[in-house]
C-alpha atoms as a PDB file:
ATOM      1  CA  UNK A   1     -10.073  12.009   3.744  1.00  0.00           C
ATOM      2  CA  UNK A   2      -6.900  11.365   1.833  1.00  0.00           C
ATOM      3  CA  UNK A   3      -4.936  13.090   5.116  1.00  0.00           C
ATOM      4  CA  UNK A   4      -6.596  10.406   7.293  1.00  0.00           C
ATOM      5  CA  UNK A   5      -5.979   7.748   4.697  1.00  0.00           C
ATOM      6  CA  UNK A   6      -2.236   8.546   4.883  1.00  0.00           C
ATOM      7  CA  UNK A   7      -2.325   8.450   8.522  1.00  0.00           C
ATOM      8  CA  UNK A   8      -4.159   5.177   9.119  1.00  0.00           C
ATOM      9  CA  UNK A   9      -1.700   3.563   6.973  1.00  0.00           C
ATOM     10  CA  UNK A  10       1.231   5.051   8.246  1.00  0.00           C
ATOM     11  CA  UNK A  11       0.305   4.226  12.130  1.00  0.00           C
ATOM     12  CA  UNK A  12      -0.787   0.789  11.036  1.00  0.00           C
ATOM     13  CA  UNK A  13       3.103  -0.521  10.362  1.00  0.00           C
ATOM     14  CA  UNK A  14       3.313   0.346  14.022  1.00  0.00           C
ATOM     15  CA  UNK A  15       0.642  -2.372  14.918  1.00  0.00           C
ATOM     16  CA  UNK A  16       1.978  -4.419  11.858  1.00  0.00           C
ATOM     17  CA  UNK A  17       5.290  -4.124  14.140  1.00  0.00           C
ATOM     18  CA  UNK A  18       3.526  -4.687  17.518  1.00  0.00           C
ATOM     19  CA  UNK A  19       1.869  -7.924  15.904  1.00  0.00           C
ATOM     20  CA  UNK A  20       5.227  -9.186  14.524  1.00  0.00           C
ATOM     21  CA  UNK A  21       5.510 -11.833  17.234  1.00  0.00           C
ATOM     22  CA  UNK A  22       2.959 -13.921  15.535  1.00  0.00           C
ATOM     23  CA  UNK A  23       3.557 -15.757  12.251  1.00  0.00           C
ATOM     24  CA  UNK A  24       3.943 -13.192   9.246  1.00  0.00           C
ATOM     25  CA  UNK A  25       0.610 -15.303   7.270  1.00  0.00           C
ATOM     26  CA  UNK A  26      -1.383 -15.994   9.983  1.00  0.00           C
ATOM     27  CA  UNK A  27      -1.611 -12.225  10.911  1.00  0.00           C
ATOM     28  CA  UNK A  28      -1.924 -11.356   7.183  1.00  0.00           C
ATOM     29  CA  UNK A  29      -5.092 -13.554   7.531  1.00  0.00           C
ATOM     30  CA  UNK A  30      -6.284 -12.488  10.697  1.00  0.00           C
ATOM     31  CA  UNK A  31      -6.205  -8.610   9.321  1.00  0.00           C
ATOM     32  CA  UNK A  32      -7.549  -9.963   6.311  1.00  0.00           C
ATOM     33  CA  UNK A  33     -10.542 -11.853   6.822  1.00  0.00           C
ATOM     34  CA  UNK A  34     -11.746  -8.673   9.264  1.00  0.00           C
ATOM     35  CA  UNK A  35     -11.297  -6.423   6.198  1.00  0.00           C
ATOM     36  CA  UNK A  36     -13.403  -8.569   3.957  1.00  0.00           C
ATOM     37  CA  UNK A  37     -16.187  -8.287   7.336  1.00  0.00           C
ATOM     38  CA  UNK A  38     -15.844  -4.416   7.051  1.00  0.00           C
ATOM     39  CA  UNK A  39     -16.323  -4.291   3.185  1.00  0.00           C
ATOM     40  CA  UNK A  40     -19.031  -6.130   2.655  1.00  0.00           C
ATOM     41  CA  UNK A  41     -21.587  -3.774   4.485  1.00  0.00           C
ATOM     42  CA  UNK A  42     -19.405  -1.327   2.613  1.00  0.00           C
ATOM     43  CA  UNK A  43     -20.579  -2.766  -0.616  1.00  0.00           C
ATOM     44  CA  UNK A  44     -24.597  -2.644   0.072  1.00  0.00           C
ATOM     45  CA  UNK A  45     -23.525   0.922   1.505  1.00  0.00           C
ATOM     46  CA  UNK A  46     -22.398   2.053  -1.972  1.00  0.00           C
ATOM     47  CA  UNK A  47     -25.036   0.232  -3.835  1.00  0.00           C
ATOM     48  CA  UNK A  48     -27.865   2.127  -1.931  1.00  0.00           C
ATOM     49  CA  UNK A  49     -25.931   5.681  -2.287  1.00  0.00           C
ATOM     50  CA  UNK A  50     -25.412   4.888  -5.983  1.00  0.00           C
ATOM     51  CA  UNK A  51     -29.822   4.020  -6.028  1.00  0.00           C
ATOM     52  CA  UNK A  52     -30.497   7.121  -4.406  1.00  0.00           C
ATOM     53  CA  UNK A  53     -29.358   8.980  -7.238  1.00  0.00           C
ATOM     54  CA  UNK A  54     -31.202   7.191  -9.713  1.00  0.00           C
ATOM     55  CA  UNK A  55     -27.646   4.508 -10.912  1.00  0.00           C
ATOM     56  CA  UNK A  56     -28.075   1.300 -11.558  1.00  0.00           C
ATOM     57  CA  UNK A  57     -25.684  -0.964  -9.199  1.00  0.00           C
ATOM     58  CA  UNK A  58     -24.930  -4.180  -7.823  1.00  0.00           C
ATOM     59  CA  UNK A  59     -22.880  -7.094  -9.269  1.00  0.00           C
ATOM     60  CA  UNK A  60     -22.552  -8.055 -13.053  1.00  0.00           C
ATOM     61  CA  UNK A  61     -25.744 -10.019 -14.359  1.00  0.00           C
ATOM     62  CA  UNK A  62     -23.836 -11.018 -17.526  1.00  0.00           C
ATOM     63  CA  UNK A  63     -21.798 -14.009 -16.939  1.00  0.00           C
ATOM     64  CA  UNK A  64     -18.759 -12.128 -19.311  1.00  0.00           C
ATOM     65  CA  UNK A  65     -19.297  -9.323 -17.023  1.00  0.00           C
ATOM     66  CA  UNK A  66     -18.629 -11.806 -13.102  1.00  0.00           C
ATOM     67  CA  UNK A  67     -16.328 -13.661 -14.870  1.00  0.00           C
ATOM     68  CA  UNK A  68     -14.057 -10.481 -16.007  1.00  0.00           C
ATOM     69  CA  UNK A  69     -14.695  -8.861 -12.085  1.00  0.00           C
ATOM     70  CA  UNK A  70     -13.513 -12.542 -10.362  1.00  0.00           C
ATOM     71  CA  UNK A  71     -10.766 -12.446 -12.917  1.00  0.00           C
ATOM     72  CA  UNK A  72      -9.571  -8.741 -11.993  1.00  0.00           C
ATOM     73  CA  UNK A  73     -10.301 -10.394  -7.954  1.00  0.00           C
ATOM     74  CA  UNK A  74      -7.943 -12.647  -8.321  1.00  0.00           C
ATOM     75  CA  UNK A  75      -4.921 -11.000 -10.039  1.00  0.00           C
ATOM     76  CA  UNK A  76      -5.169  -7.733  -7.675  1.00  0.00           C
ATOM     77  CA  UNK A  77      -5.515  -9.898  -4.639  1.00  0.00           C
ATOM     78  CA  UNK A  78      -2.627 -12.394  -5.831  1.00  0.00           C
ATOM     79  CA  UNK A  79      -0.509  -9.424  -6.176  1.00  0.00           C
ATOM     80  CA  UNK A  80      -2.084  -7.853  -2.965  1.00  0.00           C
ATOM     81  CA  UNK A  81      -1.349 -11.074  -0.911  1.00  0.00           C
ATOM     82  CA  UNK A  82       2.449 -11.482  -2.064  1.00  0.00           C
ATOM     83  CA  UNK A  83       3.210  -7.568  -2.001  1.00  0.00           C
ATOM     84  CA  UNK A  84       1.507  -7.577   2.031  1.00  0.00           C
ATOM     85  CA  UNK A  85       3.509 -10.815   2.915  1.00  0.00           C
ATOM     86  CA  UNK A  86       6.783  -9.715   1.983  1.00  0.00           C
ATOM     87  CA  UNK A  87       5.759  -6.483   3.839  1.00  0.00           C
ATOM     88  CA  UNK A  88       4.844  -8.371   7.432  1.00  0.00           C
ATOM     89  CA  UNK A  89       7.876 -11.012   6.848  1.00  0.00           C
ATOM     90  CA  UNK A  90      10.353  -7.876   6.920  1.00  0.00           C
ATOM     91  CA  UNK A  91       8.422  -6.609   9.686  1.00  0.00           C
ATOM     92  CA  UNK A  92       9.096  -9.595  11.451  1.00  0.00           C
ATOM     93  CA  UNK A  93      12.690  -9.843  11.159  1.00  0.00           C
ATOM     94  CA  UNK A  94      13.262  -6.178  11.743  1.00  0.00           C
ATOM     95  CA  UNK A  95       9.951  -4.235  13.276  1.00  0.00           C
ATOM     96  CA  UNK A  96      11.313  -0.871  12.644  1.00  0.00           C
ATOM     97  CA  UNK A  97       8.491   1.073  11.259  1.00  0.00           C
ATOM     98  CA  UNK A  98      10.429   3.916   9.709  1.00  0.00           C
ATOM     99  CA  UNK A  99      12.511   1.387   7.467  1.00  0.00           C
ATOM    100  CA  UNK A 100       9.526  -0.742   6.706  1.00  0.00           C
ATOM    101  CA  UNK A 101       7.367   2.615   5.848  1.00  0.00           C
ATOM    102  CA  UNK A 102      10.347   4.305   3.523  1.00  0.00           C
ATOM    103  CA  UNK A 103      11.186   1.126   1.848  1.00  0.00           C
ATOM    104  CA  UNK A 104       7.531   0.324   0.994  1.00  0.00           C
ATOM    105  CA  UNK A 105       7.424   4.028  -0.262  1.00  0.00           C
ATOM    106  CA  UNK A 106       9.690   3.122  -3.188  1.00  0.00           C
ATOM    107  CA  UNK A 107       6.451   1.988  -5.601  1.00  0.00           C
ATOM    108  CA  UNK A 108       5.931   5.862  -6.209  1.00  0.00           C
ATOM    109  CA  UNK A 109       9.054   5.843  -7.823  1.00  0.00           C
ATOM    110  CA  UNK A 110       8.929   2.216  -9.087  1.00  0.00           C
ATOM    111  CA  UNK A 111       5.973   2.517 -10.408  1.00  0.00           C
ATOM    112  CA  UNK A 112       6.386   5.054 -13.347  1.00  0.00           C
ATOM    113  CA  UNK A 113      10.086   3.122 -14.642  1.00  0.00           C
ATOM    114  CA  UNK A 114       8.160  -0.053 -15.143  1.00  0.00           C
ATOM    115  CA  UNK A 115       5.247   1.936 -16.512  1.00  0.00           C
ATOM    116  CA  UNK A 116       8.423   2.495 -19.345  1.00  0.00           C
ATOM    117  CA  UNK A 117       8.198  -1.267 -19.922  1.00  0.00           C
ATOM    118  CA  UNK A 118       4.545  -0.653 -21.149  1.00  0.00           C
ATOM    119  CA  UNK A 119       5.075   2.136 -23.386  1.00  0.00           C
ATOM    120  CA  UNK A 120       4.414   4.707 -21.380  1.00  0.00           C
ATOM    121  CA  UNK A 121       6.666   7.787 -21.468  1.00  0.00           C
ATOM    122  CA  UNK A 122       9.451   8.659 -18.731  1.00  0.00           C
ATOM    123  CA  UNK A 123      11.281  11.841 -18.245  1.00  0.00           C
ATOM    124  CA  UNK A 124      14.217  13.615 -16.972  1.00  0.00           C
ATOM    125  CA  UNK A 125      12.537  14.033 -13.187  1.00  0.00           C
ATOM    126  CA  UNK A 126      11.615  10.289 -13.082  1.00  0.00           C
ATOM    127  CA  UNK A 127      15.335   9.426 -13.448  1.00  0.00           C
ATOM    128  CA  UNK A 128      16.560  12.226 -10.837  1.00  0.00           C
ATOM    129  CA  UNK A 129      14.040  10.683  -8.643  1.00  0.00           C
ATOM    130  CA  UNK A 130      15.687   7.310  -9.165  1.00  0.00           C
ATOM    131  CA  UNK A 131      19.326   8.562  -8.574  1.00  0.00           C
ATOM    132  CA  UNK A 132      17.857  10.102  -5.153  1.00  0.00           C
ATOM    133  CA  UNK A 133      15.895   7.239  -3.929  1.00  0.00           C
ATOM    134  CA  UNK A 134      19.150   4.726  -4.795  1.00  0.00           C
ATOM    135  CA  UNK A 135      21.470   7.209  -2.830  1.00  0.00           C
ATOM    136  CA  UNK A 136      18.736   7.431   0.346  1.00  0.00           C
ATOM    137  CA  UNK A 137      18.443   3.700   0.385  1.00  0.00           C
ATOM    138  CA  UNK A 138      22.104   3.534   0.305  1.00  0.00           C
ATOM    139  CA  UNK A 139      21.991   5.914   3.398  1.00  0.00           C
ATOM    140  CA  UNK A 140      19.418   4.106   5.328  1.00  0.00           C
ATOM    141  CA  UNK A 141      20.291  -0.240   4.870  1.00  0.00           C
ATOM    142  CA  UNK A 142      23.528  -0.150   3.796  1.00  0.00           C
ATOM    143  CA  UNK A 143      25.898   1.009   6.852  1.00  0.00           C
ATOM    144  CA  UNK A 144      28.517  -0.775   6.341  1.00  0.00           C
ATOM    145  CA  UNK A 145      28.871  -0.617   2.687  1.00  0.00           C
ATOM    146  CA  UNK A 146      27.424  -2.913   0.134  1.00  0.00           C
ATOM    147  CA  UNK A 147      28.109  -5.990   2.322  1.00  0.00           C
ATOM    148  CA  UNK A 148      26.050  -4.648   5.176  1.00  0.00           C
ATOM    149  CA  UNK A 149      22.193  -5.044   3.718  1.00  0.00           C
ATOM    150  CA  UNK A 150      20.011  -7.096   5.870  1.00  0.00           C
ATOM    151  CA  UNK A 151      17.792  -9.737   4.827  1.00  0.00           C
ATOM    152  CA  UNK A 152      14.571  -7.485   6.070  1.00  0.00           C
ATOM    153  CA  UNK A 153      15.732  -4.564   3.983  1.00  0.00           C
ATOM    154  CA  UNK A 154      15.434  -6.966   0.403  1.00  0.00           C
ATOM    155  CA  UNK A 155      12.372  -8.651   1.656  1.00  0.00           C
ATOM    156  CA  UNK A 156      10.901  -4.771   1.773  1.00  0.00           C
ATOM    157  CA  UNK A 157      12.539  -3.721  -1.263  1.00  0.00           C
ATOM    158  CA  UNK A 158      10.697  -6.667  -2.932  1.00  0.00           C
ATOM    159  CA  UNK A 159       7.609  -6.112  -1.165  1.00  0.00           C
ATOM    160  CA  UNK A 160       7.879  -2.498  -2.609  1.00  0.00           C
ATOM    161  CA  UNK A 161       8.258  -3.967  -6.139  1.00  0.00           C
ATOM    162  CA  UNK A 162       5.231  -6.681  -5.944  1.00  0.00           C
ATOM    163  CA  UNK A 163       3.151  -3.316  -4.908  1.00  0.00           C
ATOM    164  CA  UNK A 164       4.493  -1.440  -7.589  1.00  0.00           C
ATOM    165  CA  UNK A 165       2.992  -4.845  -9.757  1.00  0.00           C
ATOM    166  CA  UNK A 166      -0.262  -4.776  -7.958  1.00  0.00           C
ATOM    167  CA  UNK A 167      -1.147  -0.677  -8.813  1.00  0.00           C
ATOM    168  CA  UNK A 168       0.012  -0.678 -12.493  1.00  0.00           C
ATOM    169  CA  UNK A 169      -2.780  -4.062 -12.344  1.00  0.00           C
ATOM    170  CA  UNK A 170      -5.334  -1.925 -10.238  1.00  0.00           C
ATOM    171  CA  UNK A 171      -4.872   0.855 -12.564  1.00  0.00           C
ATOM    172  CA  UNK A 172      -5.715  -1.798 -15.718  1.00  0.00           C
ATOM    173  CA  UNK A 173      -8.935  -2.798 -14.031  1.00  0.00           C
ATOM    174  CA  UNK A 174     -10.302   0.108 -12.376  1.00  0.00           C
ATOM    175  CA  UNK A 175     -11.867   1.510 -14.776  1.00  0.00           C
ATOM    176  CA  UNK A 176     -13.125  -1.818 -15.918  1.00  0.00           C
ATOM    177  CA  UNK A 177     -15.578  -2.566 -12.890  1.00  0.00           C
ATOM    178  CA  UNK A 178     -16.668  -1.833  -9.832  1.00  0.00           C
ATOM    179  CA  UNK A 179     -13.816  -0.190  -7.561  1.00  0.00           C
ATOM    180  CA  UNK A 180     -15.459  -1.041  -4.133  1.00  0.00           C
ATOM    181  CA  UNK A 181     -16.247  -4.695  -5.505  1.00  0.00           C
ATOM    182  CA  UNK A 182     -12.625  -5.321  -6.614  1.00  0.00           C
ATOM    183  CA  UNK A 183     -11.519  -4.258  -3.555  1.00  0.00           C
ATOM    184  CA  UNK A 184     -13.764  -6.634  -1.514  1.00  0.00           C
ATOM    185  CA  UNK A 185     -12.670  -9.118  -4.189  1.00  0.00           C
ATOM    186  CA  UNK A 186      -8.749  -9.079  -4.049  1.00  0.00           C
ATOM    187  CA  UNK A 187      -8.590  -9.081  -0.018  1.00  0.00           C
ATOM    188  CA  UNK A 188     -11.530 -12.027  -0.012  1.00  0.00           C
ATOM    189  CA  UNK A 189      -8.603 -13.497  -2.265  1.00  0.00           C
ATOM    190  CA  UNK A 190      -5.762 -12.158   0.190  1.00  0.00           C
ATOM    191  CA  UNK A 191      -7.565 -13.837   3.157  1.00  0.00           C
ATOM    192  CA  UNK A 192      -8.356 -17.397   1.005  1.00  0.00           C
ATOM    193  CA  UNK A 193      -4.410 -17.414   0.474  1.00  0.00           C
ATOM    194  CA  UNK A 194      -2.520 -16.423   3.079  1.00  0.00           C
ATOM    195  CA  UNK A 195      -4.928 -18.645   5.277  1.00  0.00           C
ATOM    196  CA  UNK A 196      -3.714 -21.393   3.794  1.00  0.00           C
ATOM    197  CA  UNK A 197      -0.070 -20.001   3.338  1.00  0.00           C
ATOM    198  CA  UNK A 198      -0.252 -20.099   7.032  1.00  0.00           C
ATOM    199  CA  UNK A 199      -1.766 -23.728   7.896  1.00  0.00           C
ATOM    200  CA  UNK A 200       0.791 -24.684   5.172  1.00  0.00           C
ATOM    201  CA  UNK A 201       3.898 -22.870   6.663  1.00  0.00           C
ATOM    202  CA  UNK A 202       2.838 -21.429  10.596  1.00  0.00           C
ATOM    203  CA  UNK A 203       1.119 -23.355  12.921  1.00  0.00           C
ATOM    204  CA  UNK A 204      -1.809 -20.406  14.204  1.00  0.00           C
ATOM    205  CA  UNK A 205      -3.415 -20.770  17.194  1.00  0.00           C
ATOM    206  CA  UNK A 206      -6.056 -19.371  19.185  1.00  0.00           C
ATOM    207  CA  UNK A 207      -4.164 -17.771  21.770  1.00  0.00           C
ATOM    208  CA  UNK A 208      -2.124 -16.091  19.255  1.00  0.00           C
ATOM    209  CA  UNK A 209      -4.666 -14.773  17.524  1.00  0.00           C
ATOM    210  CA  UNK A 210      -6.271 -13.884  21.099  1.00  0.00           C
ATOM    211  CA  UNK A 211      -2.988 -12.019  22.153  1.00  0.00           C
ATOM    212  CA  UNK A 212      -2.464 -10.425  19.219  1.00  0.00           C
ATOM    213  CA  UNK A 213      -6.408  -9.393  18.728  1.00  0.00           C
ATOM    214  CA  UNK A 214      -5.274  -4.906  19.027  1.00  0.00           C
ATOM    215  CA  UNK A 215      -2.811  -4.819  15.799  1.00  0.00           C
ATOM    216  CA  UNK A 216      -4.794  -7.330  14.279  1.00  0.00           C
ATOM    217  CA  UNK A 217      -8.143  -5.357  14.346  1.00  0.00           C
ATOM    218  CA  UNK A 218      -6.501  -2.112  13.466  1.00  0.00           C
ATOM    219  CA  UNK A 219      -4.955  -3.262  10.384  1.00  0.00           C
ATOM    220  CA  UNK A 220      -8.050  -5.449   9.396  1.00  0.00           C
ATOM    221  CA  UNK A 221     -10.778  -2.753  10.445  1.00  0.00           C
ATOM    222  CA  UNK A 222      -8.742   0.642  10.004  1.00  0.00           C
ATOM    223  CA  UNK A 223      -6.054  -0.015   7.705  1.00  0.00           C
ATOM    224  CA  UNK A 224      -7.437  -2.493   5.039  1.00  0.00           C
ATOM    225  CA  UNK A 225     -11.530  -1.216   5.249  1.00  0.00           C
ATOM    226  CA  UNK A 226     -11.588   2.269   6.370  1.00  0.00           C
ATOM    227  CA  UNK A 227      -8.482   3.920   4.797  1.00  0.00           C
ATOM    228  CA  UNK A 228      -9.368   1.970   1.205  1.00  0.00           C
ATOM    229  CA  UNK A 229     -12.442   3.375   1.493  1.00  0.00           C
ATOM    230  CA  UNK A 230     -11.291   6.712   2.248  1.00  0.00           C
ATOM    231  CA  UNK A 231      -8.775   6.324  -0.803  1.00  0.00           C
ATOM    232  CA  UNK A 232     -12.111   5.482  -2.908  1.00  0.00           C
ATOM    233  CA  UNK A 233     -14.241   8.891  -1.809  1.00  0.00           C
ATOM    234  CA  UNK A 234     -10.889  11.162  -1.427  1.00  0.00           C
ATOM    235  CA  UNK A 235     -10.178  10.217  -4.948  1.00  0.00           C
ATOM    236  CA  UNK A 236     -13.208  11.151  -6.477  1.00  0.00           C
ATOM    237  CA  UNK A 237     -12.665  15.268  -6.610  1.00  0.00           C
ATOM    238  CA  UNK A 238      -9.115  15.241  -6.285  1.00  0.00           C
ATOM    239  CA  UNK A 239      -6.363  15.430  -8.707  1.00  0.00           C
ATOM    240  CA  UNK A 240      -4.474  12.100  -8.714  1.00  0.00           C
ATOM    241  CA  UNK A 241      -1.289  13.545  -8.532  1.00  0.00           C
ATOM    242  CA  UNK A 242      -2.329  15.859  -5.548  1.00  0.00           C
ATOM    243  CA  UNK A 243      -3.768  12.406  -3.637  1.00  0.00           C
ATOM    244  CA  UNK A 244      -0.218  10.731  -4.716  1.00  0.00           C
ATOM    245  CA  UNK A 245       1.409  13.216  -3.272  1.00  0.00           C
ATOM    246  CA  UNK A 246      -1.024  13.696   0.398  1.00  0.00           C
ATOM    247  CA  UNK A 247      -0.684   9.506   0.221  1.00  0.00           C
ATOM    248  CA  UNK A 248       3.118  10.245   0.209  1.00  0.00           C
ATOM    249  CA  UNK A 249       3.041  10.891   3.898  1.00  0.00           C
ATOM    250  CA  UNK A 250       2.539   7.310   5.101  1.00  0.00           C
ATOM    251  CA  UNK A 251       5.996   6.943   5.100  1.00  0.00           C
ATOM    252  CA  UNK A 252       6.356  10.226   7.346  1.00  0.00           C
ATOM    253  CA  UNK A 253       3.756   9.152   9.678  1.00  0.00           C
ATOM    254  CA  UNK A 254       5.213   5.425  10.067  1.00  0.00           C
ATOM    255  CA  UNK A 255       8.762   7.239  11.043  1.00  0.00           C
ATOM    256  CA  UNK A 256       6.941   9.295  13.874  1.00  0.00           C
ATOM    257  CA  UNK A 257       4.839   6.933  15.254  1.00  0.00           C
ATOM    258  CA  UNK A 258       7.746   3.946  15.799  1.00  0.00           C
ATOM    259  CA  UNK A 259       9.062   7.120  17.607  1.00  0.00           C
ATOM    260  CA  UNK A 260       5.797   7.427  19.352  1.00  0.00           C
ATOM    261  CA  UNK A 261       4.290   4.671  20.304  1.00  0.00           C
ATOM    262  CA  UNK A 262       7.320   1.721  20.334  1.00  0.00           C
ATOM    263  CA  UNK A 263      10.145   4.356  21.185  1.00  0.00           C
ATOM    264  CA  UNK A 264      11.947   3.492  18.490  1.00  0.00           C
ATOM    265  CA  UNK A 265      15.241   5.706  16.666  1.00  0.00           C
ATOM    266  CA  UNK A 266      17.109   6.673  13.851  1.00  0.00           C
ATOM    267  CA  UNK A 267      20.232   7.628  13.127  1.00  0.00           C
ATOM    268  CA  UNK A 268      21.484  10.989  11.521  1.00  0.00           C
ATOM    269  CA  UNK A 269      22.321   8.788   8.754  1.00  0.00           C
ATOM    270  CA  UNK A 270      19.230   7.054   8.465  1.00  0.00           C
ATOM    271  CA  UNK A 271      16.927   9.829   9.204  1.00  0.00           C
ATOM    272  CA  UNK A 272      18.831  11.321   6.168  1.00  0.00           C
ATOM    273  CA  UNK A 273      17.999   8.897   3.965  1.00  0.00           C
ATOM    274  CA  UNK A 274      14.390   8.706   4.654  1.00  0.00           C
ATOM    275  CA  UNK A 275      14.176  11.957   3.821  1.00  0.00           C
ATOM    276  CA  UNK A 276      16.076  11.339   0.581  1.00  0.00           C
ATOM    277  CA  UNK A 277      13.690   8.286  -0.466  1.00  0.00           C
ATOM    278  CA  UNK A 278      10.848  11.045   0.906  1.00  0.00           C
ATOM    279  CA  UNK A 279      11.895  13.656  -1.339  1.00  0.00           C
ATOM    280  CA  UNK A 280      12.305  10.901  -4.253  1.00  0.00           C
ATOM    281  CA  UNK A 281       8.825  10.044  -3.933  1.00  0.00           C
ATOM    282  CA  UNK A 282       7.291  13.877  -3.728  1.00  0.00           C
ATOM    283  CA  UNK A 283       9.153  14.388  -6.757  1.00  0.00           C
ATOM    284  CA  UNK A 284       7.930  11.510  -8.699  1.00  0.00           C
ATOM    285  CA  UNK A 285       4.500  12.457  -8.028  1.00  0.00           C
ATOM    286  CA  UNK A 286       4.675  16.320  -8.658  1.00  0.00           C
ATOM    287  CA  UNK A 287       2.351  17.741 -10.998  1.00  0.00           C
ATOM    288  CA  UNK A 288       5.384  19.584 -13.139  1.00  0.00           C
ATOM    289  CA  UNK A 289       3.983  18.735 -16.510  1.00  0.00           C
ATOM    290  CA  UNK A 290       0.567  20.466 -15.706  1.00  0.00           C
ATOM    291  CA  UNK A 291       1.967  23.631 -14.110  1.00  0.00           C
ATOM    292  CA  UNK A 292       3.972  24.540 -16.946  1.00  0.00           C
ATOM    293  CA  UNK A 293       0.632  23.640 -19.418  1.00  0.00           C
ATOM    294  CA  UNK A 294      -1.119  26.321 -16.977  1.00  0.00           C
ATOM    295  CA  UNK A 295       1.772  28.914 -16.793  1.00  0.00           C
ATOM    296  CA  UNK A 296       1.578  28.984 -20.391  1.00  0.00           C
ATOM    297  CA  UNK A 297      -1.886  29.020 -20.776  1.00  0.00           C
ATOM    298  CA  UNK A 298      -2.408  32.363 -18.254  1.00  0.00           C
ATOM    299  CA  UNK A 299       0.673  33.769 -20.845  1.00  0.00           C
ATOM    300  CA  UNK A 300      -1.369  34.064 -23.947  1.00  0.00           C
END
């Protein structure tokens, strides 16, 4: 499930790429609003697996309760909606799927040196995966030196950041309420925002929509309700840093199918440094704390 997951994400920046001729909100909301279509039979789904074992389900009766579940909507979606803009606007100024996929890849690492901001503990692998990352992204936007980053490549970085925002706020109110719920929640909010982001700032049409209707109902159907799904159930027996790590290969499969499907290449230099942001993010996620627990658990 988690493989899939991975994969449905990573071939989706090739539609997100193939869709990049429309405006950057109006496709956000066009992907959007079909995800919140997908999720809600997703929703009455879960509720009757959870009855058939004998749980209690549905939404909050207490008014506390809805009111702390709209509030956790609203700040994930918020999040979600800036993080996925800044994601399509890069798209649109440069569709290649490899950069767009790497770049986005950095919240693995980013995630864990903010987590330092909250009190949470860092060590010597989280900074060696820092120092690889910063030399890979070096490699793969900068070709002519400091001077020669493109406007695309900090739109991505940012949109890389906002996500790393968005998971450390997932990961407050997960465990909170309802997973499936918040997730129908924050892209109900994602669709109420950038839909008016984009009568605001785009003028959408029709036709556009109608032209653009492929990318559009793979990101909305595949990539926003079927792979967060799959994240949900893959989740469940797996050990978080294993899923991290499977998850990990979005950016791989984004590289190879811009190769693919829109022919696109990279240099020796940039292929390089996707691998370098690649390995960065494997080794942020690897489980080195727990081996050495078991290793010196089978000693004694």
């Amino acid at each position: 499930m988690l493989m899939l997951c991975a994969f449905i994400w990573g071939t989706a920046f090739v539609a997100q790429s193939a869709g990049s001729g429309m405006g950057a909100y109006s496709f956000l909301a066009g992907r959007s609003w079909l995800a919140v279509l997908v999720l809600l039979p997703t929703v009455r789904a879960f509720d009757a697996l959870h009855r058939r074992h004998g749980a209690a389900y549905g939404w909050p009766k207490a008014p506390a309760d809805r009111r702390h579940l709209l509030a956790a909507g609203f700040c994930c979606g918020t999040l979600l909606f800036a993080a996925s803009a800044a994601q399509q606007i890069g798209i649109t100024l440069n569709p290649s799927t490899a950069k767009a996929g790497f770049l986005t890849a950095m919240y693995v690492v980013l995630v864990p040196v903010f987590g330092l901001f909250l009190g949470r503990r860092g060590s010597a692998r989280l900074w060696l995966s820092m120092v690889i990352a910063v030399g890979g992204l070096y490699l793969l936007c900068m070709k002519n030196g400091f001077g020669g980053i493109e406007a695309s490549d900090w739109i991505l970085l940012s949109c890389a950041v906002l996500f790393s925002f968005q998971i450390m706020t997932v990961d407050h109110f997960a465990p909170q309420v309802d997973g499936v719920r918040l997730s129908l929640l924050q892209f109900f909010v994602v669709a109420v925002e950038s839909t008016a982001a984009a009568l605001l700032f785009e003028n959408p049409t029709l036709a556009e929509f109608g032209a653009n209707w492929l990318p559009l109902a793979y990101c909305g159907v595949m990539s926003s309700g079927v792979a967060y799904t799959l994240q949900i159930l893959g989740q469940r027996d797996v050990n978080p840093a294993i899923a991290s790590l499977i998850m990990c290969l979005e950016s791989v499969f984004s590289a190879l199918g811009g190769w693919l499907l829109l022919h696109q290449s990279l240099s020796m230099r940039e292929v390089f440094g996707c691998t370098l942001i690649f390995a960065a993010v494997v080794l942020a996620q690897l489980p080195v704390e727990d081996w050495l627990k078991c290793r010196s658990a089978s000693r004694k």
